[in-house]
PDB file of N, CA and C in Angstrom:
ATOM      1  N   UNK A   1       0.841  -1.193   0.000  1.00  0.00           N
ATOM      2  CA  UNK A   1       0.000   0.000   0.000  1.00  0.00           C
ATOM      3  C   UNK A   1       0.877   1.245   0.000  1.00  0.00           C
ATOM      4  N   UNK A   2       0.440   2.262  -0.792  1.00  0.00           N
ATOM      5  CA  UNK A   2       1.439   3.681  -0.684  1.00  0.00           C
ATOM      6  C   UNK A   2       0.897   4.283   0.627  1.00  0.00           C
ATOM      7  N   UNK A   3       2.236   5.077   0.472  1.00  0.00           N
ATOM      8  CA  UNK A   3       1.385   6.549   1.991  1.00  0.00           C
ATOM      9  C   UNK A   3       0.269   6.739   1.652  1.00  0.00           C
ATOM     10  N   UNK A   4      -0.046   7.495   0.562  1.00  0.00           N
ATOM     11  CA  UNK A   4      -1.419   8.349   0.204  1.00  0.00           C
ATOM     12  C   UNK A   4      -2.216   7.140   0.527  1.00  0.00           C
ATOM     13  N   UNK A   5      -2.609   5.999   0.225  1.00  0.00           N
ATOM     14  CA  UNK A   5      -3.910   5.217   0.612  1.00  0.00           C
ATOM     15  C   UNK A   5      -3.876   5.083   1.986  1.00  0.00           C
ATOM     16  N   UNK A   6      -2.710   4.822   3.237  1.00  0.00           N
ATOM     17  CA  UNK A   6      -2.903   5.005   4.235  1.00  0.00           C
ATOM     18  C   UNK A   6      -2.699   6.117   4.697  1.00  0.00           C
ATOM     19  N   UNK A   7      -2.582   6.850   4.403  1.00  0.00           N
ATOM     20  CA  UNK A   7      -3.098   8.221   5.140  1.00  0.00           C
ATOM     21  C   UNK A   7      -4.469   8.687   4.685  1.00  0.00           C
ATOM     22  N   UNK A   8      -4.810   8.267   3.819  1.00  0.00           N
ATOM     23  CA  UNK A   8      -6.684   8.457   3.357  1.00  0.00           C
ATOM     24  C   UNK A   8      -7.243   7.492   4.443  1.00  0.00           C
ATOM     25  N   UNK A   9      -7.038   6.660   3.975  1.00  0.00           N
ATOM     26  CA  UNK A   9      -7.374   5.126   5.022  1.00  0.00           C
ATOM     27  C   UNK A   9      -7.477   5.973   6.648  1.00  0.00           C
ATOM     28  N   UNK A  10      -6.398   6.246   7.283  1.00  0.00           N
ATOM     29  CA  UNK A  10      -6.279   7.038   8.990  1.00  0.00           C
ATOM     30  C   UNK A  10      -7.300   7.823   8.765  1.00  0.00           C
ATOM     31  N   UNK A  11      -7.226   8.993   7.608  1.00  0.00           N
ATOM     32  CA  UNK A  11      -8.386   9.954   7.599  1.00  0.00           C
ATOM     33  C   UNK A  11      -9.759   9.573   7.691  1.00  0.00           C
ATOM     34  N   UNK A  12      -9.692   8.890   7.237  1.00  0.00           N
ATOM     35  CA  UNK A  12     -11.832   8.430   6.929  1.00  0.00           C
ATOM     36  C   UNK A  12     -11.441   7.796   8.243  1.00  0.00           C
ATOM     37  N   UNK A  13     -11.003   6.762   8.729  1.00  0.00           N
ATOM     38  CA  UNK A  13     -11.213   6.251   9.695  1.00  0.00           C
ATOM     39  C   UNK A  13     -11.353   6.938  11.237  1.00  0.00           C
ATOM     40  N   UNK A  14     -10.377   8.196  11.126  1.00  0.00           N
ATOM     41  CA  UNK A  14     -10.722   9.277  12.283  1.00  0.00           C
ATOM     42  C   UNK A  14     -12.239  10.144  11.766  1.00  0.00           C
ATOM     43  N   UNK A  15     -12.614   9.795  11.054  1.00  0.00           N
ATOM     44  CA  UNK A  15     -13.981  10.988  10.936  1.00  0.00           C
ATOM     45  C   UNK A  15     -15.030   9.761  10.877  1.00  0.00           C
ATOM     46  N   UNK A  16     -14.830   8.669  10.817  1.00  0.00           N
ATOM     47  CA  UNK A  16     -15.851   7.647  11.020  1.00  0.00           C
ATOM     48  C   UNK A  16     -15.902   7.583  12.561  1.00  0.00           C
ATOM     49  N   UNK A  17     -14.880   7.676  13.133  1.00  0.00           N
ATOM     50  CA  UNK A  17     -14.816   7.629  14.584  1.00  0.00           C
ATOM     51  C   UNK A  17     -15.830   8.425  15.279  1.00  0.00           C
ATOM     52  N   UNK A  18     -15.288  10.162  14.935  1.00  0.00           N
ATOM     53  CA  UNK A  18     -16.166  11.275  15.515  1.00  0.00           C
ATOM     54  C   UNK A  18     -17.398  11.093  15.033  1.00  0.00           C
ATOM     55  N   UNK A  19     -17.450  10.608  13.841  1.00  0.00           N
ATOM     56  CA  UNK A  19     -19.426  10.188  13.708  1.00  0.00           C
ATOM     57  C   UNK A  19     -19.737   9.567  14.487  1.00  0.00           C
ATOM     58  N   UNK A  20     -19.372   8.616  14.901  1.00  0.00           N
ATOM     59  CA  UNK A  20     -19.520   6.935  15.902  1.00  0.00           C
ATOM     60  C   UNK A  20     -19.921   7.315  17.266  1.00  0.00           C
ATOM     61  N   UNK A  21     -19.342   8.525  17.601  1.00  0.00           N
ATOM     62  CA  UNK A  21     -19.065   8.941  19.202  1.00  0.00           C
ATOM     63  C   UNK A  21     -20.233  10.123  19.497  1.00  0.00           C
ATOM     64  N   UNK A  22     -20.467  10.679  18.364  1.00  0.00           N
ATOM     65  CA  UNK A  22     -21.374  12.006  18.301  1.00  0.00           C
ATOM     66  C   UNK A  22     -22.626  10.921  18.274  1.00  0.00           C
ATOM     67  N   UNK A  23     -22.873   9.593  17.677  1.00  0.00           N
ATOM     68  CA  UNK A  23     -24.090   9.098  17.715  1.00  0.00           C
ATOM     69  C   UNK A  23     -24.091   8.542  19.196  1.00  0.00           C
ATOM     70  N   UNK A  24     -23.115   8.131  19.598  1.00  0.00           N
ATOM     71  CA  UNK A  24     -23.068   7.037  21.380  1.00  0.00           C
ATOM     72  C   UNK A  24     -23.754   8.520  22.058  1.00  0.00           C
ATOM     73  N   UNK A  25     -23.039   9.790  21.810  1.00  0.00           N
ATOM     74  CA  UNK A  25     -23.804  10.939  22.730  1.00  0.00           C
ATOM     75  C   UNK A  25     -24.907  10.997  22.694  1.00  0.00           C
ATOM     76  N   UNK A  26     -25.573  10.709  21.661  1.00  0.00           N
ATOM     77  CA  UNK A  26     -27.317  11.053  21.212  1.00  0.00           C
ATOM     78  C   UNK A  26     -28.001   9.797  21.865  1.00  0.00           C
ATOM     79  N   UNK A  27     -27.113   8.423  21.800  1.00  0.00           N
ATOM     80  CA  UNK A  27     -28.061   7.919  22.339  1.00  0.00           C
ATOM     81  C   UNK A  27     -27.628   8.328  24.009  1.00  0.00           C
ATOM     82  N   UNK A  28     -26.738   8.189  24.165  1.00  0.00           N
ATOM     83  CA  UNK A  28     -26.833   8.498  25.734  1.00  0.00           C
ATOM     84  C   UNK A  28     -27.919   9.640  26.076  1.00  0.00           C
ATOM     85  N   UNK A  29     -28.099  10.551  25.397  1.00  0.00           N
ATOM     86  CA  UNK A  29     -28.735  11.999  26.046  1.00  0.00           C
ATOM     87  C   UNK A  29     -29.938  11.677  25.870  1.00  0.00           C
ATOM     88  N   UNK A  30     -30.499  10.327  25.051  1.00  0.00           N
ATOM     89  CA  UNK A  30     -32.005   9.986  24.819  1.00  0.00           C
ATOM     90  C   UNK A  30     -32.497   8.810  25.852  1.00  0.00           C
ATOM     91  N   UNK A  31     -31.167   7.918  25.868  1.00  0.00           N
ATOM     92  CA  UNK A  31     -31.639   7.080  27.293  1.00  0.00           C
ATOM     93  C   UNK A  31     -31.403   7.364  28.683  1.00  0.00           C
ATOM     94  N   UNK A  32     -30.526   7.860  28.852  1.00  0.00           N
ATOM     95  CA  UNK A  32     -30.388   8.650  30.327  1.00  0.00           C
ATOM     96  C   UNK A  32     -31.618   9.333  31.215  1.00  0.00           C
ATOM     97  N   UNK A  33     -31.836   8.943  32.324  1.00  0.00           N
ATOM     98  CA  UNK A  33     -32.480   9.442  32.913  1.00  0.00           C
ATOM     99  C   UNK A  33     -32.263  11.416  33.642  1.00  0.00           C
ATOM    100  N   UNK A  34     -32.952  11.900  33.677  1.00  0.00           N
ATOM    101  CA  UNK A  34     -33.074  12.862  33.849  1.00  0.00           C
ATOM    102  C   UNK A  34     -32.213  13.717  34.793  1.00  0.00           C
ATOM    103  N   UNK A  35     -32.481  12.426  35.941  1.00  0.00           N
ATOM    104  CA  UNK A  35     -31.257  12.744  37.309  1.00  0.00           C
ATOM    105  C   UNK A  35     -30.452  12.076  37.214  1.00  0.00           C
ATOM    106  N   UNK A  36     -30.037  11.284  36.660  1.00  0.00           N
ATOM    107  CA  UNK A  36     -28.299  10.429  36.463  1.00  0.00           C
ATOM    108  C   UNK A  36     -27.220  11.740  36.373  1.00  0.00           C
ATOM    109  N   UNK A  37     -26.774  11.224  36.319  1.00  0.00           N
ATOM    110  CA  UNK A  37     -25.054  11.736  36.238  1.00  0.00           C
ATOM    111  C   UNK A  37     -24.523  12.283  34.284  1.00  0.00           C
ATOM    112  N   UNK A  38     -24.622  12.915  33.907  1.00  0.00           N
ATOM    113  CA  UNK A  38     -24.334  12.956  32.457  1.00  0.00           C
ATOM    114  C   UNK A  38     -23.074  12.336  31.876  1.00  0.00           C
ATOM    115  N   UNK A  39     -22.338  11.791  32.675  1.00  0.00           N
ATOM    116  CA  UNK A  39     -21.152  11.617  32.582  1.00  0.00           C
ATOM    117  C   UNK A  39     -20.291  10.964  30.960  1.00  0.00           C
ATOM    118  N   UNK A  40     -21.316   9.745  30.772  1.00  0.00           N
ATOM    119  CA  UNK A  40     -20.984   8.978  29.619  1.00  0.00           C
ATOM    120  C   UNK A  40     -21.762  10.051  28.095  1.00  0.00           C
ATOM    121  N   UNK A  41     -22.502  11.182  28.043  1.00  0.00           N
ATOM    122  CA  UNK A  41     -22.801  11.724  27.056  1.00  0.00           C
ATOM    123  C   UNK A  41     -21.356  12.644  27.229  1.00  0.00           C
ATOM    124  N   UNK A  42     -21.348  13.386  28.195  1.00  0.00           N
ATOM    125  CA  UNK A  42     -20.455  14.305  28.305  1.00  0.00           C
ATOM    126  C   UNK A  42     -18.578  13.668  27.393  1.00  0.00           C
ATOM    127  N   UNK A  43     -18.510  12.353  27.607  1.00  0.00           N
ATOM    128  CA  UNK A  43     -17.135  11.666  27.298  1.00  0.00           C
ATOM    129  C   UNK A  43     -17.622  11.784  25.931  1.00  0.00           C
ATOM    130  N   UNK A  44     -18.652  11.346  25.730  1.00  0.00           N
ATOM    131  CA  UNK A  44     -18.583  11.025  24.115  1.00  0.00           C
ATOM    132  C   UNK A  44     -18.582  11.840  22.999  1.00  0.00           C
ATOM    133  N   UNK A  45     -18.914  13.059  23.975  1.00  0.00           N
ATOM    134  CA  UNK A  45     -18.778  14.474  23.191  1.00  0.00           C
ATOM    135  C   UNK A  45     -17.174  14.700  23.227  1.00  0.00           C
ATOM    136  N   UNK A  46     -17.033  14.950  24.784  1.00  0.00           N
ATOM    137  CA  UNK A  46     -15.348  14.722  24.312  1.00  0.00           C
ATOM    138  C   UNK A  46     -14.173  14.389  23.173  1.00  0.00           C
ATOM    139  N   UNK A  47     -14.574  12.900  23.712  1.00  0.00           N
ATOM    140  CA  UNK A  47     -14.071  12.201  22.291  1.00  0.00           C
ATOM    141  C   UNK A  47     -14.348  12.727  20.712  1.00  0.00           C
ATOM    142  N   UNK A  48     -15.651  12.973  20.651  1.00  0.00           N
ATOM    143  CA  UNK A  48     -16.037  13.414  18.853  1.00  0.00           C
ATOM    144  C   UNK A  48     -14.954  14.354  19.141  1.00  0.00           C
ATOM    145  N   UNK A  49     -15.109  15.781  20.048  1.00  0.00           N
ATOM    146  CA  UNK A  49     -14.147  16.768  19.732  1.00  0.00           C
ATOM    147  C   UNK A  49     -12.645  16.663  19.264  1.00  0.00           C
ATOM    148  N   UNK A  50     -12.080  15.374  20.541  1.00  0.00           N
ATOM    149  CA  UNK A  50     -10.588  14.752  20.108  1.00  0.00           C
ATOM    150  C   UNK A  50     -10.465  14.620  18.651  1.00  0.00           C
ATOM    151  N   UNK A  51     -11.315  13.839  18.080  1.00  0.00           N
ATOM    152  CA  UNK A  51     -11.463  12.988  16.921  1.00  0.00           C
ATOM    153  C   UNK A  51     -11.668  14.188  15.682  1.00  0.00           C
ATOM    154  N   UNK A  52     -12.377  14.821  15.964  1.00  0.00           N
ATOM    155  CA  UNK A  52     -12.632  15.910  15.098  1.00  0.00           C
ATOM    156  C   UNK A  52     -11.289  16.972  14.917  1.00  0.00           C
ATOM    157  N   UNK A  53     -10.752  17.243  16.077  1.00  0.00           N
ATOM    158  CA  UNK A  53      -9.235  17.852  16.130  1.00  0.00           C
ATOM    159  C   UNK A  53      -7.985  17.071  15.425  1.00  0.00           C
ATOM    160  N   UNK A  54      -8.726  15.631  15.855  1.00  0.00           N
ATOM    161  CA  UNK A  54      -7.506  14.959  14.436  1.00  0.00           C
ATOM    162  C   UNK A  54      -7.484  14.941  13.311  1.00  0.00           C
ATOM    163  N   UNK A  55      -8.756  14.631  12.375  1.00  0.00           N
ATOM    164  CA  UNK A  55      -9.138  14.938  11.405  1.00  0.00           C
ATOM    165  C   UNK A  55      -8.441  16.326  10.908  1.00  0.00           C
ATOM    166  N   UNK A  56      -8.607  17.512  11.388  1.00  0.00           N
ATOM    167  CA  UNK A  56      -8.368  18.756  11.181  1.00  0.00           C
ATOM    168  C   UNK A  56      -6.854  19.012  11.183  1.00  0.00           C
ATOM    169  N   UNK A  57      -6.129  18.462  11.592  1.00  0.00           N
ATOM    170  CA  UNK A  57      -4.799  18.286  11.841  1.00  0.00           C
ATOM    171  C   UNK A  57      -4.158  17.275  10.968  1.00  0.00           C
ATOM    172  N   UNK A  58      -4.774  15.953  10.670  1.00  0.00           N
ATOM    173  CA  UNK A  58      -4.332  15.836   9.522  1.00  0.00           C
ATOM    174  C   UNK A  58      -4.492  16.233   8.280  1.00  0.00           C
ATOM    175  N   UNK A  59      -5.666  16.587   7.956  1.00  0.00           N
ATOM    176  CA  UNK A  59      -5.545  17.254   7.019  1.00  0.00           C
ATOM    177  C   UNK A  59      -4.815  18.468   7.040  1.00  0.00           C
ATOM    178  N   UNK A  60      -4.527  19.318   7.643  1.00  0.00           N
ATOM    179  CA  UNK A  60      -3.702  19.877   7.203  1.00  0.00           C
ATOM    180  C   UNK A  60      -2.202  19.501   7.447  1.00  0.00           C
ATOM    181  N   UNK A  61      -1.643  18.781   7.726  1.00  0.00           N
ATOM    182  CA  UNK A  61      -0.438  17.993   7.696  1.00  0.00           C
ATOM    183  C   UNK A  61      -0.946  17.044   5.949  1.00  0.00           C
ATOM    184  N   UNK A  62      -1.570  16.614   6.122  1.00  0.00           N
ATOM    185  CA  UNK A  62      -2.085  16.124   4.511  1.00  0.00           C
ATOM    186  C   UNK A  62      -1.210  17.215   3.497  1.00  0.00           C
ATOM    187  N   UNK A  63      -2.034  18.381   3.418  1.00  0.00           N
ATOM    188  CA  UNK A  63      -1.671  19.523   2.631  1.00  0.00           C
ATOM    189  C   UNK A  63      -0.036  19.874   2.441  1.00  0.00           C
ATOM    190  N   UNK A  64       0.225  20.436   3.795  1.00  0.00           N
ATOM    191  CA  UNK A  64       1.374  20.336   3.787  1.00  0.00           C
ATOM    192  C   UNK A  64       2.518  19.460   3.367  1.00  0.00           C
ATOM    193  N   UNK A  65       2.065  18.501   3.608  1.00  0.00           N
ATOM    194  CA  UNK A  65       3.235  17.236   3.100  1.00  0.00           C
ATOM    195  C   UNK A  65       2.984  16.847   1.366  1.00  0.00           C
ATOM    196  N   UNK A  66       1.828  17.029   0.903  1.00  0.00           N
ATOM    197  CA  UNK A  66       1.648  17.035  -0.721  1.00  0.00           C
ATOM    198  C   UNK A  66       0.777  15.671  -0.330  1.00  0.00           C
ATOM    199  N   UNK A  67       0.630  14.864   0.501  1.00  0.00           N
ATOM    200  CA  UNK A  67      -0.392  14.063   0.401  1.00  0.00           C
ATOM    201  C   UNK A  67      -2.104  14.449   0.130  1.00  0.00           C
ATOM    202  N   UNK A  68      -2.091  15.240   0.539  1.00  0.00           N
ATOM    203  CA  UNK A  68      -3.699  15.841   0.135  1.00  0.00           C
ATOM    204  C   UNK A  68      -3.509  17.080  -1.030  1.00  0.00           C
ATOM    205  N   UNK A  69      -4.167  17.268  -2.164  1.00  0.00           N
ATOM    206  CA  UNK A  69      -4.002  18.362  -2.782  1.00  0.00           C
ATOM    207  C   UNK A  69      -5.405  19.384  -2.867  1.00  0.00           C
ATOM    208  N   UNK A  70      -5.486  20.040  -2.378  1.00  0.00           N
ATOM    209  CA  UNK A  70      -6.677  20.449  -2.193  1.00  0.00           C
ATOM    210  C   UNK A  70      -6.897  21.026  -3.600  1.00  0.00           C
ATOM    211  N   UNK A  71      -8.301  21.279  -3.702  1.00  0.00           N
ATOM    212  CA  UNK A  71      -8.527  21.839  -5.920  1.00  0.00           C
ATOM    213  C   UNK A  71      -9.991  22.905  -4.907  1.00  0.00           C
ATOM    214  N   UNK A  72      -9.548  23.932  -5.810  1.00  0.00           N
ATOM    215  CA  UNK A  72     -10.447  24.981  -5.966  1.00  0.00           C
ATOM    216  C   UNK A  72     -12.010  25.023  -6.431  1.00  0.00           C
ATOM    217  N   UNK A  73     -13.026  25.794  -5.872  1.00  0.00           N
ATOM    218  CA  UNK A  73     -13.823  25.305  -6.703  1.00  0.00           C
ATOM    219  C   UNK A  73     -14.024  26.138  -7.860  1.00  0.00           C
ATOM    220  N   UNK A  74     -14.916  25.693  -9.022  1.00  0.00           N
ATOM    221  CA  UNK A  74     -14.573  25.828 -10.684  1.00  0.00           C
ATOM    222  C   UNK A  74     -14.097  26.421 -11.134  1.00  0.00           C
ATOM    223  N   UNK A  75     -12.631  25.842 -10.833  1.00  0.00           N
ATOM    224  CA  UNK A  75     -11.564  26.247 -11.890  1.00  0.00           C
ATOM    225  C   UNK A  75     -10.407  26.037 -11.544  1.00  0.00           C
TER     226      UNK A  75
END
């Protein structure tokens, strides 16, 4: 496998993550009882944020390194 497919490969796989974790929050904030503790929505938001900060960071390390080429739009 070249860099570029695994570093696409890390990428989707960190933004599949923060999807994954932003849905565990929703369900937590829908099954949780009212007076519980928020604790496990609160992490999972966390996490999306981590996850979302990686994403954002590699891509631009992407850019920078010539692995990602970003294209304009039309034109």
């Amino acid at each position: 496998m070249s860099m570029h497919t695994l570093f696409k490969a890390a990428l989707i796989l960190m933004l599949l993550a923060a999807i994954f974790s932003l849905g565990q929050a929703l369900f937590y904030m829908m099954t949780e009882r009212p007076d519980s503790n928020p604790k496990r929505m609160a992490w999972a938001l966390t996490r999306r944020i981590g996850f979302s900060l990686g994403v954002f960071l590699l891509v631009i390390i992407g850019i920078l390194t010539g692995l990602l080429k970003p294209h304009g739009l039309g034109g």
